[in-house]
N, C-alpha and C. Protein backbone atom coordinates (compact mmCIF):
# COMPACT_ATOMS: atom_id res chain seq x y z
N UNK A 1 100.08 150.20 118.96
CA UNK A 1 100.31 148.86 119.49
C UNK A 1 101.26 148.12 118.54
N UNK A 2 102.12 146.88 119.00
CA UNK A 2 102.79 146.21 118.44
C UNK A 2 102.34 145.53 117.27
N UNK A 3 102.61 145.29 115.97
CA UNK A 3 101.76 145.00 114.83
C UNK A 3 103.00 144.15 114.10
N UNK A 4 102.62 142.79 114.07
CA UNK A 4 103.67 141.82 113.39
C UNK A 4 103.07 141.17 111.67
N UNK A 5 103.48 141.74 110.91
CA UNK A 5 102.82 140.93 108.80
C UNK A 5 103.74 140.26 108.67
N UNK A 6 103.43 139.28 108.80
CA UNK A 6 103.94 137.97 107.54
C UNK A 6 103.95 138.33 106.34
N UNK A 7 104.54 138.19 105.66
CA UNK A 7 103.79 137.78 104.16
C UNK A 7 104.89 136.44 103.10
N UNK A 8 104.49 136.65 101.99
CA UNK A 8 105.52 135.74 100.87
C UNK A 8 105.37 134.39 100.99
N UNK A 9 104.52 133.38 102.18
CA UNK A 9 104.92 132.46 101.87
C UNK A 9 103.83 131.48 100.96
N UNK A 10 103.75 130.39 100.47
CA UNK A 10 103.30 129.55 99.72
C UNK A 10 103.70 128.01 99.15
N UNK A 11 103.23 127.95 98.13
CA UNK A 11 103.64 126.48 97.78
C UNK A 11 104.48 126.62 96.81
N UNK A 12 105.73 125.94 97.06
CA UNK A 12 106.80 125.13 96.26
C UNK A 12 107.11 124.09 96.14
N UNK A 13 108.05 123.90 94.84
CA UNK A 13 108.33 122.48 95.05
C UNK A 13 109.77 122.27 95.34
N UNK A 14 109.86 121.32 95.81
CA UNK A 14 111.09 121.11 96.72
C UNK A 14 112.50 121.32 95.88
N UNK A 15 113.60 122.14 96.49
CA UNK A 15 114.34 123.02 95.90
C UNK A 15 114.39 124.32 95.44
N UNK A 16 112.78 124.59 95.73
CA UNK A 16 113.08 125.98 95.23
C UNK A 16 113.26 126.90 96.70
N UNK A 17 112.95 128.09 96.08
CA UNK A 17 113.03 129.09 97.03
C UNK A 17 111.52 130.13 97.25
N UNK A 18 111.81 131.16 98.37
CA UNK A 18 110.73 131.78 98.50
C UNK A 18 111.69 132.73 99.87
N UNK A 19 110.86 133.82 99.66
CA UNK A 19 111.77 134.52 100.42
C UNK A 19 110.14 135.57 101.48
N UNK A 20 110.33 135.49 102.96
CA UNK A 20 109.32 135.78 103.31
C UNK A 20 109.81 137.33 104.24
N UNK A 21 108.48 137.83 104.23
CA UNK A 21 109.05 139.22 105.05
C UNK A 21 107.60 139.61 106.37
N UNK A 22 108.13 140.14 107.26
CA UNK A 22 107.87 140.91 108.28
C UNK A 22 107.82 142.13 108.31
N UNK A 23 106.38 142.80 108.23
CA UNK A 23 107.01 144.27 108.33
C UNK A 23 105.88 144.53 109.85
N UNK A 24 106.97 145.58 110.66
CA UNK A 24 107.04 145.67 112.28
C UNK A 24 106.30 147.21 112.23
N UNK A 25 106.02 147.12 113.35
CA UNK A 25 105.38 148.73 113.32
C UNK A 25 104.84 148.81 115.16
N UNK A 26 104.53 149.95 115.85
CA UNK A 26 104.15 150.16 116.89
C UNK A 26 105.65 150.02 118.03
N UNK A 27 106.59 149.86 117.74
CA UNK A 27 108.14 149.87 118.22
C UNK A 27 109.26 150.34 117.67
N UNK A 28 110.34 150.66 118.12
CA UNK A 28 111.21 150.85 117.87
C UNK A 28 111.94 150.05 116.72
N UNK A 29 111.69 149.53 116.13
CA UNK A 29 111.76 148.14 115.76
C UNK A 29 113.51 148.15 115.66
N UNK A 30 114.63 149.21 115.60
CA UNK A 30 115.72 149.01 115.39
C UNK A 30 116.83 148.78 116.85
N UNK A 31 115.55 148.49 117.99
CA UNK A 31 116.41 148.53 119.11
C UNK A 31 116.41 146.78 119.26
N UNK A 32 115.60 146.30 118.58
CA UNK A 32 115.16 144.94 119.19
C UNK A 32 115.43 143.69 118.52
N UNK A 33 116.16 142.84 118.45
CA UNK A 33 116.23 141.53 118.06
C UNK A 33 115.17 140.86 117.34
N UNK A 34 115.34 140.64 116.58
CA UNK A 34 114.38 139.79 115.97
C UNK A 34 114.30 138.45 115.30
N UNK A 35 113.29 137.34 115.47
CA UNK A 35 113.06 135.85 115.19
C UNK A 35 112.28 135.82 114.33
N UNK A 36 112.52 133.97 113.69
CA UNK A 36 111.59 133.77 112.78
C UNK A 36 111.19 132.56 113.53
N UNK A 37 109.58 132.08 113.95
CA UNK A 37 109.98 130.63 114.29
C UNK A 37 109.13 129.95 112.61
N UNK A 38 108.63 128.40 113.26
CA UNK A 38 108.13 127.48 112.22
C UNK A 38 107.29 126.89 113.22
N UNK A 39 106.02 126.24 112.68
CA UNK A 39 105.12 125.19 113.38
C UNK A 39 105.20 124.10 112.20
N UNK A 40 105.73 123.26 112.21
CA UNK A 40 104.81 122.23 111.31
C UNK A 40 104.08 121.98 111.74
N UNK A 41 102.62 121.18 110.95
CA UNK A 41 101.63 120.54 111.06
C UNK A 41 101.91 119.54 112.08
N UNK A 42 101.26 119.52 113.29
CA UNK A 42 101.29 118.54 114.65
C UNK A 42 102.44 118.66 115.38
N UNK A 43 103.21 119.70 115.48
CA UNK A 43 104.42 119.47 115.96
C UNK A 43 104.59 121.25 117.20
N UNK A 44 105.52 120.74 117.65
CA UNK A 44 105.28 122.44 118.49
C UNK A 44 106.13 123.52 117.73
N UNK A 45 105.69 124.50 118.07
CA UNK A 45 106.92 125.53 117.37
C UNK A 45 107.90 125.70 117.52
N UNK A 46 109.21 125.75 116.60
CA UNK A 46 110.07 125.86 116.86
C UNK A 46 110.76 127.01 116.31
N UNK A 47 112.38 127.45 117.03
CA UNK A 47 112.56 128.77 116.61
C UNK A 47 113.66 128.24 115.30
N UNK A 48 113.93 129.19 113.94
CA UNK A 48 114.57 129.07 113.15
C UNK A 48 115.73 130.08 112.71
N UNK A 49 115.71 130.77 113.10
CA UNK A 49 116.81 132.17 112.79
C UNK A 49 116.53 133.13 113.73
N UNK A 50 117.43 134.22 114.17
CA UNK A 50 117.44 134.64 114.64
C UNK A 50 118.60 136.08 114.55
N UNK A 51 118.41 137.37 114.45
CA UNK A 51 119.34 138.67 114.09
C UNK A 51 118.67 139.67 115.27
N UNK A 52 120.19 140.04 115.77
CA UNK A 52 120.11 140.73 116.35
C UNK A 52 119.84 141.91 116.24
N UNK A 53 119.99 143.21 117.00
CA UNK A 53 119.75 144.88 117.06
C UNK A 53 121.02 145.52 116.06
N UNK A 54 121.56 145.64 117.01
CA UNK A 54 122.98 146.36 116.71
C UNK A 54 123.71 145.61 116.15
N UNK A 55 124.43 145.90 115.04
CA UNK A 55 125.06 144.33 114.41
C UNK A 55 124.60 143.92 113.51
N UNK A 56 123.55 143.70 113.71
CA UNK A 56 122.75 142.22 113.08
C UNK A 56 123.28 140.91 113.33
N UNK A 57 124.15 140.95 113.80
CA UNK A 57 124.64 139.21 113.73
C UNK A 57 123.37 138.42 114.52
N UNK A 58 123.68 136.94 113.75
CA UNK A 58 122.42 136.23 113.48
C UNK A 58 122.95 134.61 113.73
N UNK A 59 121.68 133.52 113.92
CA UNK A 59 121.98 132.71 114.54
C UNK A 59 120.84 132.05 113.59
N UNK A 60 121.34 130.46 113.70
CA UNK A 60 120.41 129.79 113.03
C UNK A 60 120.23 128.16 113.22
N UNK A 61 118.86 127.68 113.41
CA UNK A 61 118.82 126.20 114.00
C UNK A 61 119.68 125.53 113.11
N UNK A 62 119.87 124.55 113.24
CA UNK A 62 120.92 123.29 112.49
C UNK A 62 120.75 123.12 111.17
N UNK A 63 119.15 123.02 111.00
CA UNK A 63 117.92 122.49 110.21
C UNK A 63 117.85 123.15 108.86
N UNK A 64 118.62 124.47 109.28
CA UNK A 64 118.39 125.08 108.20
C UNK A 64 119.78 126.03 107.75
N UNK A 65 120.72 125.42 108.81
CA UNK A 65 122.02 126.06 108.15
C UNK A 65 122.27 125.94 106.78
N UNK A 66 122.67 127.23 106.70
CA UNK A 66 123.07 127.29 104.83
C UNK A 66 121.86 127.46 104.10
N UNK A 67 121.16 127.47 104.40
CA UNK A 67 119.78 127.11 103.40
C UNK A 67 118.72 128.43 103.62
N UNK A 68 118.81 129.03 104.82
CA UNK A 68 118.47 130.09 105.12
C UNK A 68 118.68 131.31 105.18
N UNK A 69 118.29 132.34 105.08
CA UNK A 69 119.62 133.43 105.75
C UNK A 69 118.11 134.82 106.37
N UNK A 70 118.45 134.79 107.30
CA UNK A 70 117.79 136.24 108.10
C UNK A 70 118.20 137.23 107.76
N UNK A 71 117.81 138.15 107.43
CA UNK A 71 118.24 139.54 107.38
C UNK A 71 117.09 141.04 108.01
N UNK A 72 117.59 141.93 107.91
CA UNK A 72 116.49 143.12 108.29
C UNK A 72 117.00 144.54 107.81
N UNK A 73 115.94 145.37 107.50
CA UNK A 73 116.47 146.62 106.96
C UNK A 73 115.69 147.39 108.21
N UNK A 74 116.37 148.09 109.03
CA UNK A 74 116.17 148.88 109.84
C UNK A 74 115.00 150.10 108.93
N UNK A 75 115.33 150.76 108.13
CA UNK A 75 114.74 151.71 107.47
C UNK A 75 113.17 151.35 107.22
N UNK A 76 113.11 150.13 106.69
CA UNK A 76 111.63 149.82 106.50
C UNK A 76 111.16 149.03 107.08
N UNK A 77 111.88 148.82 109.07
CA UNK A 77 110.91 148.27 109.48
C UNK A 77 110.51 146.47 109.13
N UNK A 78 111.45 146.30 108.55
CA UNK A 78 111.29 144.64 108.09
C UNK A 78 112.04 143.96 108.40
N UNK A 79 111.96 142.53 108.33
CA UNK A 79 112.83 140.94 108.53
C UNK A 79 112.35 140.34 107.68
N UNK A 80 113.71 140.22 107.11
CA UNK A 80 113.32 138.77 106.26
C UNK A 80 113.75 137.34 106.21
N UNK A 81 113.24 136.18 105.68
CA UNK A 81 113.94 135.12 105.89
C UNK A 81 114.21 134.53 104.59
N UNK A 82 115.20 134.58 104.20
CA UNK A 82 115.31 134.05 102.62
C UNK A 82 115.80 132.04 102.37
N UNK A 83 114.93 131.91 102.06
CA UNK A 83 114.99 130.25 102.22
C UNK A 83 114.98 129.32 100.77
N UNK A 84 115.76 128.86 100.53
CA UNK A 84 116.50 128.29 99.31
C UNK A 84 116.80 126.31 99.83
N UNK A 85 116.86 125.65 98.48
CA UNK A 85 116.87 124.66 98.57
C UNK A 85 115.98 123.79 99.36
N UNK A 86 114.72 124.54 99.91
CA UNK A 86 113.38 124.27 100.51
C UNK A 86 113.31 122.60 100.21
N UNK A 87 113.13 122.28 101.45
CA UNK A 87 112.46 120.58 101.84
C UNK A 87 110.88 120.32 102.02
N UNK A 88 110.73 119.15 102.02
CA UNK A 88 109.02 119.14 102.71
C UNK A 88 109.35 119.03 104.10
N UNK A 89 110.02 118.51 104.61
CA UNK A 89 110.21 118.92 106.09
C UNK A 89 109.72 120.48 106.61
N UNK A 90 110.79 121.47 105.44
CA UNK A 90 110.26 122.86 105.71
C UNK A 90 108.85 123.24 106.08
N UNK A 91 107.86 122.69 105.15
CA UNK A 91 106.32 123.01 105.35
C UNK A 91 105.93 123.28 106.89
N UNK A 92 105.38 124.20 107.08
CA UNK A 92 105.15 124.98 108.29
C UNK A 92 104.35 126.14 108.32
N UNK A 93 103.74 126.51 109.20
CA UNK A 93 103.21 128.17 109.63
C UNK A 93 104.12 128.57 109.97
N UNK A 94 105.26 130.23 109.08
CA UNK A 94 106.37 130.71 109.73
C UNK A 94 105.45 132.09 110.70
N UNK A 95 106.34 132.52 111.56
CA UNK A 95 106.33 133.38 112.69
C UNK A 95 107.23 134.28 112.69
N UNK A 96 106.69 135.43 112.83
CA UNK A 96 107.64 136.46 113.07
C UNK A 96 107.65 136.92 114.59
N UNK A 97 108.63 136.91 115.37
CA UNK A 97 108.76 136.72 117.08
C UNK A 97 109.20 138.51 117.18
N UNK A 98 109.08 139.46 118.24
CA UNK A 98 109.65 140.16 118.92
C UNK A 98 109.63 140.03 120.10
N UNK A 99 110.62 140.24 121.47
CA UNK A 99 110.53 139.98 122.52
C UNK A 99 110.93 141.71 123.03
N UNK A 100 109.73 142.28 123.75
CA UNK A 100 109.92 143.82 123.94
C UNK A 100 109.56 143.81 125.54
N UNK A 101 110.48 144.43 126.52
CA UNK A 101 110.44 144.14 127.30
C UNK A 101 109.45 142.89 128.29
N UNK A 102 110.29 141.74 128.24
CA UNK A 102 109.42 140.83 128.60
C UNK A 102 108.09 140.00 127.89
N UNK A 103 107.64 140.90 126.54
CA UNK A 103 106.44 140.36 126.23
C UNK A 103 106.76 139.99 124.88
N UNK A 104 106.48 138.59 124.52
CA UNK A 104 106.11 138.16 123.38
C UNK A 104 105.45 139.14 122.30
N UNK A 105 106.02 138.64 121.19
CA UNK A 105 104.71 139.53 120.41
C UNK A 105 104.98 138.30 119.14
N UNK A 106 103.89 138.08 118.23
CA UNK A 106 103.66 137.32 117.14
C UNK A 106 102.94 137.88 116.45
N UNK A 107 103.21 137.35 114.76
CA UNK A 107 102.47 137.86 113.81
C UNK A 107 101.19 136.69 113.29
N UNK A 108 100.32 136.65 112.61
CA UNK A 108 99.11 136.22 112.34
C UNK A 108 99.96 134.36 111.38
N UNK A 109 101.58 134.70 110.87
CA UNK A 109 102.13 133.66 110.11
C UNK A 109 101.94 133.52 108.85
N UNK A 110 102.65 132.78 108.53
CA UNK A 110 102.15 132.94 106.63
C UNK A 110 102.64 131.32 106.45
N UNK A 111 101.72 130.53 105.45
CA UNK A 111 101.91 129.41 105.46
C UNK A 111 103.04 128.92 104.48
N UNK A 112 104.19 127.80 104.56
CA UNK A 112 104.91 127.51 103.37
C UNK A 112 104.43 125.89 103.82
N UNK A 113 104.55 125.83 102.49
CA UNK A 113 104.42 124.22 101.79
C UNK A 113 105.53 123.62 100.78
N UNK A 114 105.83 123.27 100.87
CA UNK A 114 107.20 122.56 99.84
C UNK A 114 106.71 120.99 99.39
N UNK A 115 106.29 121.27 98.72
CA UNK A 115 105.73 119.83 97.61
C UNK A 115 105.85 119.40 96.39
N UNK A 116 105.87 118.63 95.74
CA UNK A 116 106.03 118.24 94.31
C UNK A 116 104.56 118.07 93.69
């Protein structure tokens, strides 16, 4: 079955960095596109990056241009989101998204906090 890990995230203080990973399993994982979203606290989820299959080319909300960067190593099955110059805005449950024919899939999330 489809199996989505978070991991890496935690508390910082604002400016730093933290770099979070996904590791995929039960798919192909090198045919399929892959997302990161964010929930902040009271707010709905939203999506934040985004890399494609083939390619990789990658896409990214406004919010976090420059400040982010998606990447994935086909070989091990992972995504990562490398996030630098971190805000408290950032603070959120991140998500790791696959969309495999038609069906959602999500990982359990990993929490970041950006605080002083």
């Amino acid at each position: 079955q489809v199996q989505l890990v978070e991991s890496g995230g935690g508390l910082v203080q604002p400016g730093g960095s933290l770099r979070l990973s996904c590791a995929a399993s039960g798919f192909t994982f090198s045919n399929y596109a892959m997302r990161w979203y964010r929930q902040p606290p009271g707010k709905e989820r939203e999506l934040v990056a985004a890399i494609s299959s083939v390619g990789g080319s990658t896409n990214y909300a406004d919010y976090v241009k420059g400040r982010f960067t998606i990447s994935r190593d086909d070989a091990k099955k992972t995504v990562y989101l490398q996030m630098n110059s971190l805000k408290p805005e950032d603070t959120a449950r991140y998500y790791c998204n696959a969309r495999i024919w038609g069906t959602q899939y999500w990982g359990q999330g990993t929490q970041v906090t950006v605080s002083s």
